[in-house]
C-alpha atoms as a PDB file:
ATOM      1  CA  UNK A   1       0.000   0.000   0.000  1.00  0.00           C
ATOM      2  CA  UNK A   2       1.768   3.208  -1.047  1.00  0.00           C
ATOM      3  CA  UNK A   3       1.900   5.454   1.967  1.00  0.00           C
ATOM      4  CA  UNK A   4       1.591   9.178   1.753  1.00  0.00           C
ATOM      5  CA  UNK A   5       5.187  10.905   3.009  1.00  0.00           C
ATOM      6  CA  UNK A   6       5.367  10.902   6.643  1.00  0.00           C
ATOM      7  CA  UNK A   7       7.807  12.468   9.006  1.00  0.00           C
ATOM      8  CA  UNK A   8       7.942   9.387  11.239  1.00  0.00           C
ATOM      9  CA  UNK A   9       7.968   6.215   9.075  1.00  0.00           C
ATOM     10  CA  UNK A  10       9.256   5.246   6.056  1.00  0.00           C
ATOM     11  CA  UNK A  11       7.488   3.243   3.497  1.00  0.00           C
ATOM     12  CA  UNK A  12       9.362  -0.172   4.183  1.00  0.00           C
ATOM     13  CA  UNK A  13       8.321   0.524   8.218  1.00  0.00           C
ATOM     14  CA  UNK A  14       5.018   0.950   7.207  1.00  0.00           C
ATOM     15  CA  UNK A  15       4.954  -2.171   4.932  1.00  0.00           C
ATOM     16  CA  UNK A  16       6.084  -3.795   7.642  1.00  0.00           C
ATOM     17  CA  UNK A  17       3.757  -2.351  10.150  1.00  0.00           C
ATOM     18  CA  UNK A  18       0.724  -3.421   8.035  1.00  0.00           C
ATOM     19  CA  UNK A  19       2.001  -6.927   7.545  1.00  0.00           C
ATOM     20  CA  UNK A  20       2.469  -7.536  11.066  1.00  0.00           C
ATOM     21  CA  UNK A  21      -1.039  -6.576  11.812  1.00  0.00           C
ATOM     22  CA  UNK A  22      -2.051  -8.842   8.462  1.00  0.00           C
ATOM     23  CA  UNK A  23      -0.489 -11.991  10.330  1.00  0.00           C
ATOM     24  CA  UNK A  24      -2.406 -11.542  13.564  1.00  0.00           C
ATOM     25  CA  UNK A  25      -5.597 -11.626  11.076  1.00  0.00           C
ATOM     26  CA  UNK A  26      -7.930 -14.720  12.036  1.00  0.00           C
ATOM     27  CA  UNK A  27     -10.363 -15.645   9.128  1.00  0.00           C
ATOM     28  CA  UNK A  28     -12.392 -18.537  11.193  1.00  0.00           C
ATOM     29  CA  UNK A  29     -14.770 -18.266  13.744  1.00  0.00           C
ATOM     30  CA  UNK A  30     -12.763 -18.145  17.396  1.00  0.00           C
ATOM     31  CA  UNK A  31     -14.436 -17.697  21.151  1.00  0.00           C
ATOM     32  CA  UNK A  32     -18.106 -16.654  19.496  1.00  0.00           C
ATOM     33  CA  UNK A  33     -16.018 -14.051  17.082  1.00  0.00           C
ATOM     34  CA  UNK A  34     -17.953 -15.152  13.460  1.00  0.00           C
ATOM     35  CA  UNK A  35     -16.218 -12.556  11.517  1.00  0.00           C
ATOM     36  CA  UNK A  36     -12.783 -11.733  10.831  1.00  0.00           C
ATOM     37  CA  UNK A  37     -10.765 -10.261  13.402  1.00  0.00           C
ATOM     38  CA  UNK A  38      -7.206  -8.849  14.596  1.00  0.00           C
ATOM     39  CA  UNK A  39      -5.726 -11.152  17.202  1.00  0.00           C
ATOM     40  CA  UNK A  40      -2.775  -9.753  19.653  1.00  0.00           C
ATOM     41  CA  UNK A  41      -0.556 -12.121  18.238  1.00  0.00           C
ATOM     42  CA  UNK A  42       2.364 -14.276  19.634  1.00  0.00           C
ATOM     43  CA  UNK A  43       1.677 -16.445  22.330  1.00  0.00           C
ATOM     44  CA  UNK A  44      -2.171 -15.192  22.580  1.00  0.00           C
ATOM     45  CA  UNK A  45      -2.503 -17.195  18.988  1.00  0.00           C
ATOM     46  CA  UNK A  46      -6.206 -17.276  17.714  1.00  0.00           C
ATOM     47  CA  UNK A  47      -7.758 -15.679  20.954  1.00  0.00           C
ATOM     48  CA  UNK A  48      -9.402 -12.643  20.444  1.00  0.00           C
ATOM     49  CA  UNK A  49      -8.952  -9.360  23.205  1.00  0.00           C
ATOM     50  CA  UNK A  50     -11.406  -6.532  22.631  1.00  0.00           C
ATOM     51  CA  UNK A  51      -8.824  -3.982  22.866  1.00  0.00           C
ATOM     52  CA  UNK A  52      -6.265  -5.340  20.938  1.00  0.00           C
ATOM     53  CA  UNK A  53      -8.926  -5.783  17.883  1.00  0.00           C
ATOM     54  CA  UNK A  54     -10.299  -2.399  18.049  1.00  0.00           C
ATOM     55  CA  UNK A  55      -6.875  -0.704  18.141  1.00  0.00           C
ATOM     56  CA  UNK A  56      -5.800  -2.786  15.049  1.00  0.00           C
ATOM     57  CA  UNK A  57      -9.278  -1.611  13.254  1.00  0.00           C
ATOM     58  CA  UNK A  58      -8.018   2.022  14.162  1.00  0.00           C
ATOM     59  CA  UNK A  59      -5.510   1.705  11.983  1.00  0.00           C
ATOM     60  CA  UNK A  60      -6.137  -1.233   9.508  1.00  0.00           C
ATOM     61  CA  UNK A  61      -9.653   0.323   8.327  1.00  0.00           C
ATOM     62  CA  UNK A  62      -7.956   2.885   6.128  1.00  0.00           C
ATOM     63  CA  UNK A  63      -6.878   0.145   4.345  1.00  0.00           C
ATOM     64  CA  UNK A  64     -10.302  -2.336   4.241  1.00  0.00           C
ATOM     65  CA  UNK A  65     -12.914  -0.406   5.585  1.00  0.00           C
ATOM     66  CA  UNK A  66     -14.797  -4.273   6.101  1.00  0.00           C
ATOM     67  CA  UNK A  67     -13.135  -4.921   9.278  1.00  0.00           C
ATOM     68  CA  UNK A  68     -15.566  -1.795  11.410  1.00  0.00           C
ATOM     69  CA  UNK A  69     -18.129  -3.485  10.554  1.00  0.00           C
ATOM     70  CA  UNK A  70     -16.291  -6.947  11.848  1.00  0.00           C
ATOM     71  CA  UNK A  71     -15.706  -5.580  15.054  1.00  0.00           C
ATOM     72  CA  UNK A  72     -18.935  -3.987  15.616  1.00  0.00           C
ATOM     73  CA  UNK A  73     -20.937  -7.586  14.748  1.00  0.00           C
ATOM     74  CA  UNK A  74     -18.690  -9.394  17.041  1.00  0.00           C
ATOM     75  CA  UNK A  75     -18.486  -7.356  19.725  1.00  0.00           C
ATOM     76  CA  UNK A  76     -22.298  -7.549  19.509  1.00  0.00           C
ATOM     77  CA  UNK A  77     -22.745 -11.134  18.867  1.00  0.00           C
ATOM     78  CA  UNK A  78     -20.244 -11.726  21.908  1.00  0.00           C
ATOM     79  CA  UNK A  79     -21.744  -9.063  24.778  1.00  0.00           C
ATOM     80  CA  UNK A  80     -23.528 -10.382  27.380  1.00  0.00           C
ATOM     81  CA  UNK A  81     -27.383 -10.586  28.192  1.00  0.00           C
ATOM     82  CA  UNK A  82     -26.511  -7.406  31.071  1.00  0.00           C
ATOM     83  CA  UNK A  83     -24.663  -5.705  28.546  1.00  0.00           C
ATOM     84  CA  UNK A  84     -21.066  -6.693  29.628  1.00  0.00           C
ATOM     85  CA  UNK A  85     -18.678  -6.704  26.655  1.00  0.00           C
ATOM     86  CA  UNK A  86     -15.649  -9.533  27.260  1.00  0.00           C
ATOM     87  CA  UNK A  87     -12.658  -8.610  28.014  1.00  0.00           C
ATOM     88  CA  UNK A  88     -11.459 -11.587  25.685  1.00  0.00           C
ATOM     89  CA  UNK A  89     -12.372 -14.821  24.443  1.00  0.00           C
ATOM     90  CA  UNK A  90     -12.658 -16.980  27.089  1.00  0.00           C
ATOM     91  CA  UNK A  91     -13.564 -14.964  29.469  1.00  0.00           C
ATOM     92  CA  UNK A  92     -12.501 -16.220  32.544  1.00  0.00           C
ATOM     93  CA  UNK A  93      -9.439 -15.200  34.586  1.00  0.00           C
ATOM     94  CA  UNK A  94      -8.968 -18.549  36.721  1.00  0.00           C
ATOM     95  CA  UNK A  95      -5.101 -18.278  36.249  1.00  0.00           C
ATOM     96  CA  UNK A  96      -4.970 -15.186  38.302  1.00  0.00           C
ATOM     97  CA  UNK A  97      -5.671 -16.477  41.855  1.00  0.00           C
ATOM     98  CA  UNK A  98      -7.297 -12.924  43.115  1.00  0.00           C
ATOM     99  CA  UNK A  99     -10.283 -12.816  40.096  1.00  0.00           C
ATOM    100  CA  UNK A 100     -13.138 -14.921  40.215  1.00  0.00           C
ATOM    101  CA  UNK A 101     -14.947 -13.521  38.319  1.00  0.00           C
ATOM    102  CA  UNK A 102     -15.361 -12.533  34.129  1.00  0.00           C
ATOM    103  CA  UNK A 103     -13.911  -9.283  34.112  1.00  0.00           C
ATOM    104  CA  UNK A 104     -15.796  -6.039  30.971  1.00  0.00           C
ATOM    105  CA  UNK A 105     -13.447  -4.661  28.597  1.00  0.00           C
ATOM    106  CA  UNK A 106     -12.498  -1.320  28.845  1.00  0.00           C
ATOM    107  CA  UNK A 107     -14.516   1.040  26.710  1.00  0.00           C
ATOM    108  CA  UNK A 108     -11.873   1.571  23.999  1.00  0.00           C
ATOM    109  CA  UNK A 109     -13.560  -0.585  21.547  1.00  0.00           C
ATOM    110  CA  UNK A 110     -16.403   2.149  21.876  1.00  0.00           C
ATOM    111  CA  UNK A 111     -14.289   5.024  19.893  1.00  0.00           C
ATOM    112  CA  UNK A 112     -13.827   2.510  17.478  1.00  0.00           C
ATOM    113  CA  UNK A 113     -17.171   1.905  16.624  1.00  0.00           C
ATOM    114  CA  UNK A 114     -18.390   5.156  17.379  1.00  0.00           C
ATOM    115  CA  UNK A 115     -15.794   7.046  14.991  1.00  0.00           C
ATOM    116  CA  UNK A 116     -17.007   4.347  12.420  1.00  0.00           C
ATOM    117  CA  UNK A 117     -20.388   5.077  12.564  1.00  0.00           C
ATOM    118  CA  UNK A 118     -19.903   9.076  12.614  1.00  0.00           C
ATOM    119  CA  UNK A 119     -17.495   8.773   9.382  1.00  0.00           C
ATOM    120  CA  UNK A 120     -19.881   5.969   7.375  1.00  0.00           C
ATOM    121  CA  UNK A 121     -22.907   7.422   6.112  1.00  0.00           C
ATOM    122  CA  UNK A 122     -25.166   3.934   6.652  1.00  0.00           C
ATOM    123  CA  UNK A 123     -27.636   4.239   8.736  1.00  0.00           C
ATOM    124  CA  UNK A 124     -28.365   0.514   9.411  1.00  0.00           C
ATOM    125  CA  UNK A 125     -24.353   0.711  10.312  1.00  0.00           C
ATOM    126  CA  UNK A 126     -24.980   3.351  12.778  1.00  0.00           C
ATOM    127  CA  UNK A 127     -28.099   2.022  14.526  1.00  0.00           C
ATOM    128  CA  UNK A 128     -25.990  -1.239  15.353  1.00  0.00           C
ATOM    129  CA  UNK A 129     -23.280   1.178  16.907  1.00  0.00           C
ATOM    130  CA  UNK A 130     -25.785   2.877  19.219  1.00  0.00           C
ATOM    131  CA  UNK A 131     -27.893  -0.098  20.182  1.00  0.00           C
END
């Protein structure tokens, strides 16, 4: 992807910036995630983290616009009946003695969809964003 001229990066580093975050892609459904997403990568492997995909959509939109509307439906399709979104895909923290219990993502995913919506102009895109 040619990259406009930036002060801080050159185009190789970007290359290589945007196939980093193209090799923590998952295409298969993972944890109740249907739709593609952006795994942290490493020794996380396939499981998804809320904030780790909605900072990768941050930047990976401007280059496939698709994957908003991936996050939004997930994050959707995963939240809970209360209204709890995951922190990530199993939900459970039983390997830290002191949590018992599933712990709610922060509310970064929330720009996310919320800058989406306010830069698409679809409606029916929107509405999911502010359900």
């Amino acid at each position: 992807m040619p990259l406009i001229k930036l002060p801080f990066c050159t185009q190789d580093e970007f290359d290589n910036a945007v196939k980093t975050v193209e090799m923590c892609k998952v295409e298969r459904p993972v944890w109740g995630f249907m739709h593609p997403f952006f795994a942290p990568g490493g020794a996380y492997g396939e499981c998804w983290w809320s904030l780790d995909a909605a900072l990768a959509v941050d930047g990976y939109k401007w280059i496939d616009y698709s994957c908003e509307e991936d996050i939004v439906n997930n994050l959707l399709e995963t939240m809970e009946s209360d209204g709890r979104v995951k922190l990530y895909g199993i939900d459970g923290f039983g390997h830290i003695p002191s949590v018992k219990e599933p712990i709610a993502s922060i509310p970064r995913f929330y720009d996310t969809c919320y800058t989406a919506a306010k830069r698409r102009n679809d409606k029916d895109f929107s509405q999911k964003v502010f359900l």
